[in-house]
C-alpha atoms as a PDB file:
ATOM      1  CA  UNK A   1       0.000   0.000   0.000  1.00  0.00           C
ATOM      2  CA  UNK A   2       2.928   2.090   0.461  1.00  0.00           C
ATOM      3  CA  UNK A   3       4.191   2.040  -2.961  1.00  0.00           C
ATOM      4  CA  UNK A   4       0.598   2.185  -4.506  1.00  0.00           C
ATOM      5  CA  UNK A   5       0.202   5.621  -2.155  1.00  0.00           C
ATOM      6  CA  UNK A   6       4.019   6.763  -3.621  1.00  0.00           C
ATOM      7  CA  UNK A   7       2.106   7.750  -6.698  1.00  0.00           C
ATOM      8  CA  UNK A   8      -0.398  10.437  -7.751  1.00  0.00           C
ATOM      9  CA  UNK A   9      -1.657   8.849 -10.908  1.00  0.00           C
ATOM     10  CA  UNK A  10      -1.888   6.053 -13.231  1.00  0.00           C
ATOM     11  CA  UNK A  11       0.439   7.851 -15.429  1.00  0.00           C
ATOM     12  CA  UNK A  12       2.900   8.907 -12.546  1.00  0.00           C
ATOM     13  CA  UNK A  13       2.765   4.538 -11.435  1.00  0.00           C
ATOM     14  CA  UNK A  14       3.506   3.785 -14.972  1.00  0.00           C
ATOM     15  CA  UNK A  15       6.231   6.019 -14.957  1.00  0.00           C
ATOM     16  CA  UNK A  16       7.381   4.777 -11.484  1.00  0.00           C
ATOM     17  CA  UNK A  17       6.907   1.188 -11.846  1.00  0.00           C
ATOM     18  CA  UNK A  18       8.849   1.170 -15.321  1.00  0.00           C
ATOM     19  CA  UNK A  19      11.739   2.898 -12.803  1.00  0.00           C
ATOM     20  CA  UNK A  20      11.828   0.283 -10.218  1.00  0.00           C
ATOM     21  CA  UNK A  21      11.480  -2.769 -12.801  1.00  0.00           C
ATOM     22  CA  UNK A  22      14.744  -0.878 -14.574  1.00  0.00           C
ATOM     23  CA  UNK A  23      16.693  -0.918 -11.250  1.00  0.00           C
ATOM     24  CA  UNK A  24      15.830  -4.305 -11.037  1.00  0.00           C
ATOM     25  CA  UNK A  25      14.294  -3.377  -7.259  1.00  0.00           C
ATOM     26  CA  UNK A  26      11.479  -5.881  -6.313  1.00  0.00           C
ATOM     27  CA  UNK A  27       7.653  -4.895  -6.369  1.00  0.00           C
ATOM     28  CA  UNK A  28       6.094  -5.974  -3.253  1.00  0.00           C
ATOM     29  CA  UNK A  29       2.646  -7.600  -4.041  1.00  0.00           C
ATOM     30  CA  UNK A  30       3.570  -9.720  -6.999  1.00  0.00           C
ATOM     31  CA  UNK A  31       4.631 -13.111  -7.772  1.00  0.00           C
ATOM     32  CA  UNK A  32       3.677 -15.953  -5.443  1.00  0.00           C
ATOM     33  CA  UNK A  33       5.930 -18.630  -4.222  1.00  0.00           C
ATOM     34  CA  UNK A  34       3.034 -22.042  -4.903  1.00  0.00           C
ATOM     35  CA  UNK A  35       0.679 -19.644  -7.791  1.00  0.00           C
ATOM     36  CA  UNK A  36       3.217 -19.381 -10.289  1.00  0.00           C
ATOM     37  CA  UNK A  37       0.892 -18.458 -13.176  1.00  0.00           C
ATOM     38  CA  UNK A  38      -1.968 -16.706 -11.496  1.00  0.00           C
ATOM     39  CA  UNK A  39      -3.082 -16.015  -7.806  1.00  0.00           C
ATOM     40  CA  UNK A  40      -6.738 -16.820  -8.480  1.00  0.00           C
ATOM     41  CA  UNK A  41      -7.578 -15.037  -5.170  1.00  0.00           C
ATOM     42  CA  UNK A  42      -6.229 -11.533  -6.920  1.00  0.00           C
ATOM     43  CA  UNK A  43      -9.480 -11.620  -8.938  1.00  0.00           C
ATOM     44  CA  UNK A  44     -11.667 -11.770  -5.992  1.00  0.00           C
ATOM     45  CA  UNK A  45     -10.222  -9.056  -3.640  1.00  0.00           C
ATOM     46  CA  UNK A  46      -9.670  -6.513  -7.236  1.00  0.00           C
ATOM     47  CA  UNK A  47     -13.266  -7.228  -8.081  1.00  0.00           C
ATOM     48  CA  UNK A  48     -13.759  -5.677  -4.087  1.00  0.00           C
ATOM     49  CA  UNK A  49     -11.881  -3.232  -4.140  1.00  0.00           C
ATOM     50  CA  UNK A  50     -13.494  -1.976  -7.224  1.00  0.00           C
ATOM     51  CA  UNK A  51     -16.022  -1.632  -5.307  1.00  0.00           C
ATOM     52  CA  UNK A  52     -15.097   0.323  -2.382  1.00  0.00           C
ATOM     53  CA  UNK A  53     -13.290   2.147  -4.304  1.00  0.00           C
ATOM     54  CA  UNK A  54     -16.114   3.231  -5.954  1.00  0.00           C
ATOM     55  CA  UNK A  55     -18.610   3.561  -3.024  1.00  0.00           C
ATOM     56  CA  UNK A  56     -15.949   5.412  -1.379  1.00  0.00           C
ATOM     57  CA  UNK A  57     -15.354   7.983  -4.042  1.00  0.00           C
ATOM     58  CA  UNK A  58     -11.337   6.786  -4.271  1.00  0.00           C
ATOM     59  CA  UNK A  59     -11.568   5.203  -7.950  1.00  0.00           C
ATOM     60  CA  UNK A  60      -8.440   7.286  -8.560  1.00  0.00           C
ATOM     61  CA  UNK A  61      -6.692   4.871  -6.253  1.00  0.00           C
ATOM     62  CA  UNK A  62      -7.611   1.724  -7.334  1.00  0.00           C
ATOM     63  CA  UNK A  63      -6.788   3.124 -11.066  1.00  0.00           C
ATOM     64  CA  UNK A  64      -3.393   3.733 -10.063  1.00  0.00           C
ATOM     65  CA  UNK A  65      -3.201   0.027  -8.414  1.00  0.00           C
ATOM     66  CA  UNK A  66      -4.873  -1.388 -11.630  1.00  0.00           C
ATOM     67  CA  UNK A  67      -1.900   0.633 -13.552  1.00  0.00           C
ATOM     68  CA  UNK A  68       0.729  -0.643 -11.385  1.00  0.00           C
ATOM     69  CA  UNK A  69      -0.949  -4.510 -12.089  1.00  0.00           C
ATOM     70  CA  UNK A  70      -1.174  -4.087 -15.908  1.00  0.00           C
ATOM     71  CA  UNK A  71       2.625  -2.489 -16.316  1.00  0.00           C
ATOM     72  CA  UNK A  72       4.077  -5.569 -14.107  1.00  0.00           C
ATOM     73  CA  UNK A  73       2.462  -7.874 -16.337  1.00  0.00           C
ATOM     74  CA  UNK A  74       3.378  -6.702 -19.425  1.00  0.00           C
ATOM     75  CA  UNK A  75       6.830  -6.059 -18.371  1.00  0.00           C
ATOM     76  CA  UNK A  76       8.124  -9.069 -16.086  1.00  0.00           C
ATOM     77  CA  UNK A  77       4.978 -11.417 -17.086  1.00  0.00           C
ATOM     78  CA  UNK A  78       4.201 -11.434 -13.131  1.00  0.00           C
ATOM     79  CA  UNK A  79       0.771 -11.180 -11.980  1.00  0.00           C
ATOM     80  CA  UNK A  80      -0.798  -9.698  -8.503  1.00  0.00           C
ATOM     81  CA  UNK A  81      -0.823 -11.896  -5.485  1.00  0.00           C
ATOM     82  CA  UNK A  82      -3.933 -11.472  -3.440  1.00  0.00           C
ATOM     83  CA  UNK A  83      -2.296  -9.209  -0.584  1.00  0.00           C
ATOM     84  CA  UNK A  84      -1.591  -7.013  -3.596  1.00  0.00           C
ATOM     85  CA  UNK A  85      -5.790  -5.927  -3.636  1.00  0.00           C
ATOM     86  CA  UNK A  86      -6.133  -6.600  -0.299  1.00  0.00           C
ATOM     87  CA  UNK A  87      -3.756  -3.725   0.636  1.00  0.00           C
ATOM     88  CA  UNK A  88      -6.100  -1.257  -1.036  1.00  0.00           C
ATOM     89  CA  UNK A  89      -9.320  -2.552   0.118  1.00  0.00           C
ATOM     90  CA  UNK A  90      -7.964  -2.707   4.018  1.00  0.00           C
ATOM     91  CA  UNK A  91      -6.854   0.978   2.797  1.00  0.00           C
ATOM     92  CA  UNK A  92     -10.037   2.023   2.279  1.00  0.00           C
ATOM     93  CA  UNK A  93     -11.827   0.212   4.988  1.00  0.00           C
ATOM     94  CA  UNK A  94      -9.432   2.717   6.876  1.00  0.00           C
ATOM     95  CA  UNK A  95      -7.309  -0.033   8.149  1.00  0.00           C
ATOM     96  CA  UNK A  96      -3.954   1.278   9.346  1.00  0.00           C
ATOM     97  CA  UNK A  97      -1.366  -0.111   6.988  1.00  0.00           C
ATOM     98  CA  UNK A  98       0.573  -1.294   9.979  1.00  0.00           C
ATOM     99  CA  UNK A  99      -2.442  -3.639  11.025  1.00  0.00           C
ATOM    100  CA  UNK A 100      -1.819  -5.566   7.238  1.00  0.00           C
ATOM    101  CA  UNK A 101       1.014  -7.971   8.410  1.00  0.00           C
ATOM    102  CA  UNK A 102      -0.985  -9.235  11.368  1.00  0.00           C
ATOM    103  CA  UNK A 103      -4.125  -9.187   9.630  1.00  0.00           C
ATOM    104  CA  UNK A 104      -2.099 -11.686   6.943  1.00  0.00           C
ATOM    105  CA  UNK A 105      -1.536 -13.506   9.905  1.00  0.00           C
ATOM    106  CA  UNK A 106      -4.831 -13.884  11.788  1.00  0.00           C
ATOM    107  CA  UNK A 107      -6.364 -15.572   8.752  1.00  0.00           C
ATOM    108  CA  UNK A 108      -3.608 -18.295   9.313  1.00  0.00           C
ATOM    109  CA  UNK A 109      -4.138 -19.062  12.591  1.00  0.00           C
ATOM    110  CA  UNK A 110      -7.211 -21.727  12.548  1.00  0.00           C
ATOM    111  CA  UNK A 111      -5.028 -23.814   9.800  1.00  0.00           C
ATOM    112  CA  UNK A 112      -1.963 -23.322  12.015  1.00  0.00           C
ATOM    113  CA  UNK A 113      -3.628 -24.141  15.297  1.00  0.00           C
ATOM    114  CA  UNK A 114      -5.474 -27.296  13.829  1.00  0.00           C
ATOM    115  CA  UNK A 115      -2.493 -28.834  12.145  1.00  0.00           C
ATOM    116  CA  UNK A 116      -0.770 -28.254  15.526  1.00  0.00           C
ATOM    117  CA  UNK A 117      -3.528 -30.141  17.803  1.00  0.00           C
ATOM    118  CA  UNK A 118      -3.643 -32.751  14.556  1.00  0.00           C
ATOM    119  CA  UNK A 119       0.678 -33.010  14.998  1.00  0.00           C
ATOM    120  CA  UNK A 120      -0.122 -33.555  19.124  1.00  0.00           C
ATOM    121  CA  UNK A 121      -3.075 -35.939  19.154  1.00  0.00           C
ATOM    122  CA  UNK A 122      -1.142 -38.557  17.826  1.00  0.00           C
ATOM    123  CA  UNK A 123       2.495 -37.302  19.601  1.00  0.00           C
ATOM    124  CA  UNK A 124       4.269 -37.004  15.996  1.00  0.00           C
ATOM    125  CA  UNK A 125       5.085 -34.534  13.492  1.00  0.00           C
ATOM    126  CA  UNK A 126       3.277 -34.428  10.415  1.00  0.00           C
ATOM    127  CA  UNK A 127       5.501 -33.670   6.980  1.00  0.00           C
ATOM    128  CA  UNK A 128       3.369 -33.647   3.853  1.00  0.00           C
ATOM    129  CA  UNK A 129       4.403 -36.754   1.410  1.00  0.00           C
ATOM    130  CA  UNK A 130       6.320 -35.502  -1.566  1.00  0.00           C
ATOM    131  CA  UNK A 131       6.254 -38.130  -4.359  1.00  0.00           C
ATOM    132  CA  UNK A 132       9.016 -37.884  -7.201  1.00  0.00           C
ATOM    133  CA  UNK A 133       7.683 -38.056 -10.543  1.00  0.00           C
ATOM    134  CA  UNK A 134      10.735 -36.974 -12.688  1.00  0.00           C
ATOM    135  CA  UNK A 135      13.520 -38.562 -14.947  1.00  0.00           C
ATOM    136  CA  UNK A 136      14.619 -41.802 -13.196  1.00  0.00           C
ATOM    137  CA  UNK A 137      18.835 -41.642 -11.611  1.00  0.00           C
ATOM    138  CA  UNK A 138      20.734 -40.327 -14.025  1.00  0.00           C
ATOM    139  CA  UNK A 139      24.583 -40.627 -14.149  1.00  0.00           C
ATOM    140  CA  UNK A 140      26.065 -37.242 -13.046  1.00  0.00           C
ATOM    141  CA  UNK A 141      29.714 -35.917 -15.022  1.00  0.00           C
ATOM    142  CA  UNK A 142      32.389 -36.093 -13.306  1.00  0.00           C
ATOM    143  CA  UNK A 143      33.778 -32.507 -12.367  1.00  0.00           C
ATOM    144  CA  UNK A 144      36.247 -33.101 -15.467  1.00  0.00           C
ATOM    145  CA  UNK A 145      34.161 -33.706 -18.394  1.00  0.00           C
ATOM    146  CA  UNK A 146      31.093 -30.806 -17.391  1.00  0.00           C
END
């Protein structure tokens, strides 16, 4: 929300944006580390803050988020994660921006707590299966003939 706030208009985020991506500098709020096409969730919380935006007489702002979304894409191919929309609807709830992180958080909690009580019913940790499905053992080169 910081960044989106940095600028005064689409045209000034475009501008902006273009200046970070060309210093190579990373833009919080996209890219996700398990979505690595799409963050399906960005749809839903853009769609509200559309929205609010709108009932709150701040389209301006969401413009200049929807500029920031649209220049990212077209120049690194990287779409908006869903904290990316959230930021500017908890903005215009009137959510201090501080409050974001532990907001992020709170929603975590249940699924945290119940794989926790799951982990101590049964006195074990839990670690999620990971099945290989790759190339069978291949022969690796010896340091001489890579």
């Amino acid at each position: 929300m910081e960044m989106i706030l940095k600028f005064s208009s689409p045209e000034d985020a475009e501008r902006g944006i273009t200046d970070i991506l060309n210093r190579k500098e990373k833009i919080m709020g996209f890219g996700h580390r398990v979505y690595k096409k799409k963050d399906g969730r960005s749809d839903v919380m853009k769609k509200y803050s559309l929205q609010l935006a709108e009932k709150r007489g701040q389209k301006k702002l969401f413009d200049i988020a929807e500029k920031i979304e649209t220049t990212v894409k077209e120049k690194k191919g990287l779409f908006p994660n869903t904290d990316f929309y959230s930021a500017v609807a908890y903005y215009l709830l009137n959510i201090p921006i501080p409050l974001y992180t532990p907001i992020f958080v709170l929603s975590r909690t249940a699924g945290w707590s119940a794989h926790i009580i799951e982990q101590l019913s049964d006195n074990r940790l839990i670690r999620p299966r990971a099945i290989y499905e790759g190339p069978s053992q291949r022969e690796v080169p010896t340091i001489e003939r890579r």
